[in-house]
Protein backbone atom coordinates (compact mmCIF):
# COMPACT_ATOMS: atom_id res chain seq x y z
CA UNK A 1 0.00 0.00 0.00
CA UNK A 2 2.50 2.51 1.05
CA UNK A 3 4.77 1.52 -1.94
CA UNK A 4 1.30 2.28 -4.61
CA UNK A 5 0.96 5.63 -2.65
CA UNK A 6 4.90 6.26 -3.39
CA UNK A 7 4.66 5.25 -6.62
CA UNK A 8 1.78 7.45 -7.66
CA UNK A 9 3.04 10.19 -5.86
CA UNK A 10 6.36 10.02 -7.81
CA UNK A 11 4.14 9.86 -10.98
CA UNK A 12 2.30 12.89 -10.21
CA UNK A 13 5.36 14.92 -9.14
CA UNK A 14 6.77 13.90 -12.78
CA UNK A 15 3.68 15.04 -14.30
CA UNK A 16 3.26 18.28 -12.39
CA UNK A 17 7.33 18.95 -13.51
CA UNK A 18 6.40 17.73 -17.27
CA UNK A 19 3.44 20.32 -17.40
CA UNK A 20 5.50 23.11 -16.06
CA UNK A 21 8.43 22.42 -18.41
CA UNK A 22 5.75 23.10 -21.07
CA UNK A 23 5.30 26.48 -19.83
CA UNK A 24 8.50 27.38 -18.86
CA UNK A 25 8.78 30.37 -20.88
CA UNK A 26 7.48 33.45 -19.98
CA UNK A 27 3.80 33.87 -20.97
CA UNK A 28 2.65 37.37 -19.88
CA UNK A 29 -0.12 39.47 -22.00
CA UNK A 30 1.89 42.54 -21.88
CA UNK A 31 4.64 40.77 -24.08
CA UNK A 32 2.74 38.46 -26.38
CA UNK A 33 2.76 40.72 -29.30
CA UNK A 34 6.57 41.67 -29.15
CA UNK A 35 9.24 40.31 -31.51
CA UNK A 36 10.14 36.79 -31.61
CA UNK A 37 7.91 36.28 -28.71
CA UNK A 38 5.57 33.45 -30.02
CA UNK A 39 2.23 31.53 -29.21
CA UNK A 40 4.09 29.90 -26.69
CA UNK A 41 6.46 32.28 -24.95
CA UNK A 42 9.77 33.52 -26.04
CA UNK A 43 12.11 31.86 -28.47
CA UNK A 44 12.31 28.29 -27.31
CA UNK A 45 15.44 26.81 -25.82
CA UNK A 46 16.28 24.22 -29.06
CA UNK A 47 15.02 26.53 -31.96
CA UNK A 48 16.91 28.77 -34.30
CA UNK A 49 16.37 31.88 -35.48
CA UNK A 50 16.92 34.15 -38.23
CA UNK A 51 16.54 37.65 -38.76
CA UNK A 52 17.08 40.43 -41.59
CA UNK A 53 17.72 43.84 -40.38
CA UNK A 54 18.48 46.71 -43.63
CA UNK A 55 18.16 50.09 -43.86
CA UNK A 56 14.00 51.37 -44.48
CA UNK A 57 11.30 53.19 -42.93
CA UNK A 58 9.52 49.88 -41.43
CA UNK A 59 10.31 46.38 -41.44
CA UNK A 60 11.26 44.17 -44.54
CA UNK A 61 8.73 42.47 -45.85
CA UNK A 62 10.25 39.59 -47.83
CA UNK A 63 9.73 36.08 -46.83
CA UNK A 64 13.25 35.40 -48.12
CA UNK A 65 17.07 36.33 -48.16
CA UNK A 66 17.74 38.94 -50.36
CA UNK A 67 19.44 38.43 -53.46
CA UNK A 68 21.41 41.34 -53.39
CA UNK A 69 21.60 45.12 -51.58
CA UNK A 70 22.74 45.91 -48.15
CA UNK A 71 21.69 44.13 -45.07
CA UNK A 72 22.70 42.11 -41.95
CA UNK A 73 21.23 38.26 -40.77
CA UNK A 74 21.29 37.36 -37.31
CA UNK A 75 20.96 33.45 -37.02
CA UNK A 76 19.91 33.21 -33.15
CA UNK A 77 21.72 29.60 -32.23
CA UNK A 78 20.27 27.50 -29.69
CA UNK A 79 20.62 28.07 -26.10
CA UNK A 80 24.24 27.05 -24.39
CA UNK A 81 24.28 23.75 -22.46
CA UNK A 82 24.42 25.61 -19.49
CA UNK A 83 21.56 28.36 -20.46
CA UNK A 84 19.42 25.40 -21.46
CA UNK A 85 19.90 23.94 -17.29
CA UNK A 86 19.52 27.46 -16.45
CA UNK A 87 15.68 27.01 -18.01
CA UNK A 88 14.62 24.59 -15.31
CA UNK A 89 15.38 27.80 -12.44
CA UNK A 90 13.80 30.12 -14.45
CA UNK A 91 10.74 28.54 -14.68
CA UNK A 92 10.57 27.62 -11.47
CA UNK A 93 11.15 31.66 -10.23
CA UNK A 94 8.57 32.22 -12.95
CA UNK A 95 5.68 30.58 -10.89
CA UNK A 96 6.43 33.01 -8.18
CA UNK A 97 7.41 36.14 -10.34
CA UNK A 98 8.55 36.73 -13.67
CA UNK A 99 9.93 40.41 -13.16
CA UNK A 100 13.35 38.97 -13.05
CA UNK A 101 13.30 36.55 -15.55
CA UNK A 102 11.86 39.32 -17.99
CA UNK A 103 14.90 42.30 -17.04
CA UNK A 104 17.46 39.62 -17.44
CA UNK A 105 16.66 38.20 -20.16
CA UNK A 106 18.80 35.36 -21.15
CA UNK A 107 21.53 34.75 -23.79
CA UNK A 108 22.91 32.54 -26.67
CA UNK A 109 25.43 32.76 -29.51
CA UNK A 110 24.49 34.60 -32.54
CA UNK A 111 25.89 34.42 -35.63
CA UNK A 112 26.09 37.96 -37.82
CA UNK A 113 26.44 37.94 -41.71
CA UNK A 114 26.69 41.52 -43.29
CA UNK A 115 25.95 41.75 -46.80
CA UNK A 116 27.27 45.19 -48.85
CA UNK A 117 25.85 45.52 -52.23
CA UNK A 118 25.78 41.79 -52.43
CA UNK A 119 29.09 40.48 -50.97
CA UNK A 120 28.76 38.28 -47.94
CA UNK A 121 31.31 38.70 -45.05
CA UNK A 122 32.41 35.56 -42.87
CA UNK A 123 30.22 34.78 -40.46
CA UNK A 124 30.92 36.83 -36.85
CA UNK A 125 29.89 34.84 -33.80
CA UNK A 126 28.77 37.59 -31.10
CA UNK A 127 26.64 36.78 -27.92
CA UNK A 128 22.82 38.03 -27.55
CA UNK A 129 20.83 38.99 -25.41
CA UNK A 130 17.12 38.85 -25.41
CA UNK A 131 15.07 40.74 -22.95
CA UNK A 132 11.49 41.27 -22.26
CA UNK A 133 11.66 44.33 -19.83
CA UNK A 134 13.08 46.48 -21.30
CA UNK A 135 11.92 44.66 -24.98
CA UNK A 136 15.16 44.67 -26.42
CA UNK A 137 17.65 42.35 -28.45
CA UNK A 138 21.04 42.74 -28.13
CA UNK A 139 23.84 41.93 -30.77
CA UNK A 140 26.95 43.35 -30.23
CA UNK A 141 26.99 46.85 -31.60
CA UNK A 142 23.23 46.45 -32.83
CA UNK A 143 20.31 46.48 -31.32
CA UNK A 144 16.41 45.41 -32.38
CA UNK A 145 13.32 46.57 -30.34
CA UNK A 146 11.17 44.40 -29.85
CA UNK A 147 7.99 46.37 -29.70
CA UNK A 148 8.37 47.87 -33.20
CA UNK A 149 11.19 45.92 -34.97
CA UNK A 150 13.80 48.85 -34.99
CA UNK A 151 17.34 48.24 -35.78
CA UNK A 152 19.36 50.87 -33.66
CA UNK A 153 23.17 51.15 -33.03
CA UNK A 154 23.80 50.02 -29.49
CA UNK A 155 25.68 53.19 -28.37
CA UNK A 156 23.20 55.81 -29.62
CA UNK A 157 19.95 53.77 -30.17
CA UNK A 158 20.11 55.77 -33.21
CA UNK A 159 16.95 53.57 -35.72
CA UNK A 160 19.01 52.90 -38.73
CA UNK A 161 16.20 50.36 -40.16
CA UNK A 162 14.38 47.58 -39.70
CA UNK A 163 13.75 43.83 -38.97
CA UNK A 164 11.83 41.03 -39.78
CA UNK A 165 11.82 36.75 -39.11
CA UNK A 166 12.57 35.04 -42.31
CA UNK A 167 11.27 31.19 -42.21
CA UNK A 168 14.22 29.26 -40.96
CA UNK A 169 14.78 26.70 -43.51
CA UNK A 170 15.12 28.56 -46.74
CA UNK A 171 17.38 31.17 -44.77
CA UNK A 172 19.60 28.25 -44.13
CA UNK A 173 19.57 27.36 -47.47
CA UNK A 174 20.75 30.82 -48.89
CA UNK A 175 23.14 31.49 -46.07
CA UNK A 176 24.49 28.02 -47.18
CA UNK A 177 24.75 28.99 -50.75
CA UNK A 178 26.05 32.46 -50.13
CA UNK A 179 28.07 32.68 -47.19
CA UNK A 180 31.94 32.36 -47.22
CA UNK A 181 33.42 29.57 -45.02
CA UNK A 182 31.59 27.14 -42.94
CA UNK A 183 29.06 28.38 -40.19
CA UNK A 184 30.65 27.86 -36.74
């Protein structure tokens, strides 16, 4: 009897954990609508990202890489070993409060390709940092807000353009085709 009771306890705990896992990103109305923030929270810890930032008014509206022209891709890597345990603390602060979890955002390696009038540098690893509170992602000396999808220079948040989410797979595909060395 007491070994049932154990047993169903231990199941329930692992359910209860499996649940929150599910939700362990930060799900708040105030930042559903921001960028990169999806359906189910912000950017998940296993999935890539990539996103075109050029020079405009408002942000691109392609669906694909350009072919030629001036602009810079951000392929957001997956979270770090370590960023990825981190996930487990962070959600549990989140059932408490999520202030802290939303100022500090958390980070991951970012690779940078900058294209001038069609010539593709080598890729430049650089860390980001995506934040809620302020809604802000940092790259190096660039950085996008997330409530509008300005591109601004990091040390005068001077808007110098725009940025939009290309669909990951066919980005791959022409930073594959276009790109000079390997991807690290």
């Amino acid at each position: 009897m007491k070994r049932q009771f154990q047993n169903r306890l231990m199941l329930l705990l692992v359910a209860w954990l499996w649940a929150g896992l599910a939700e362990a990103q930060v799900n708040i109305d105030e930042y559903r609508d921001y960028f990169l923030v999806g359906q189910f929270g912000e950017v998940c810890t296993m999935c890539e990202v990539i996103v075109l930032c050029q020079a405009g008014s408002e942000p691109p509206v392609t669906q694909a890489v350009p072919d030629g022209g001036e602009f810079t891709l951000y392929h957001l890597q997956t979270r770090t070993f370590w960023s990825q345990v981190s996930t487990i603390w962070e959600w549990f602060v989140s059932n408490f409060t999520a202030e802290a979890l939303a100022s500090r955002g958390h980070t991951r390696p970012v690779i940078e390709y900058t294209v001038i009038d069609g010539e593709w540098s080598a890729p430049t690893v650089v860390e980001g940092r995506l934040i809620l509170d302020p809604g802000v992602l940092e790259f190096a000396d660039h950085h996008i807000d997330r409530v509008n999808q300005s591109w601004l220079l990091a040390d005068t948040l001077l808007v110098v353009g725009y940025c939009a989410r290309l669909p990951l797979w066919d980005a791959l595909d022409s930073i594959a085709a276009n790109a000079p060395g390997d991807e690290q």
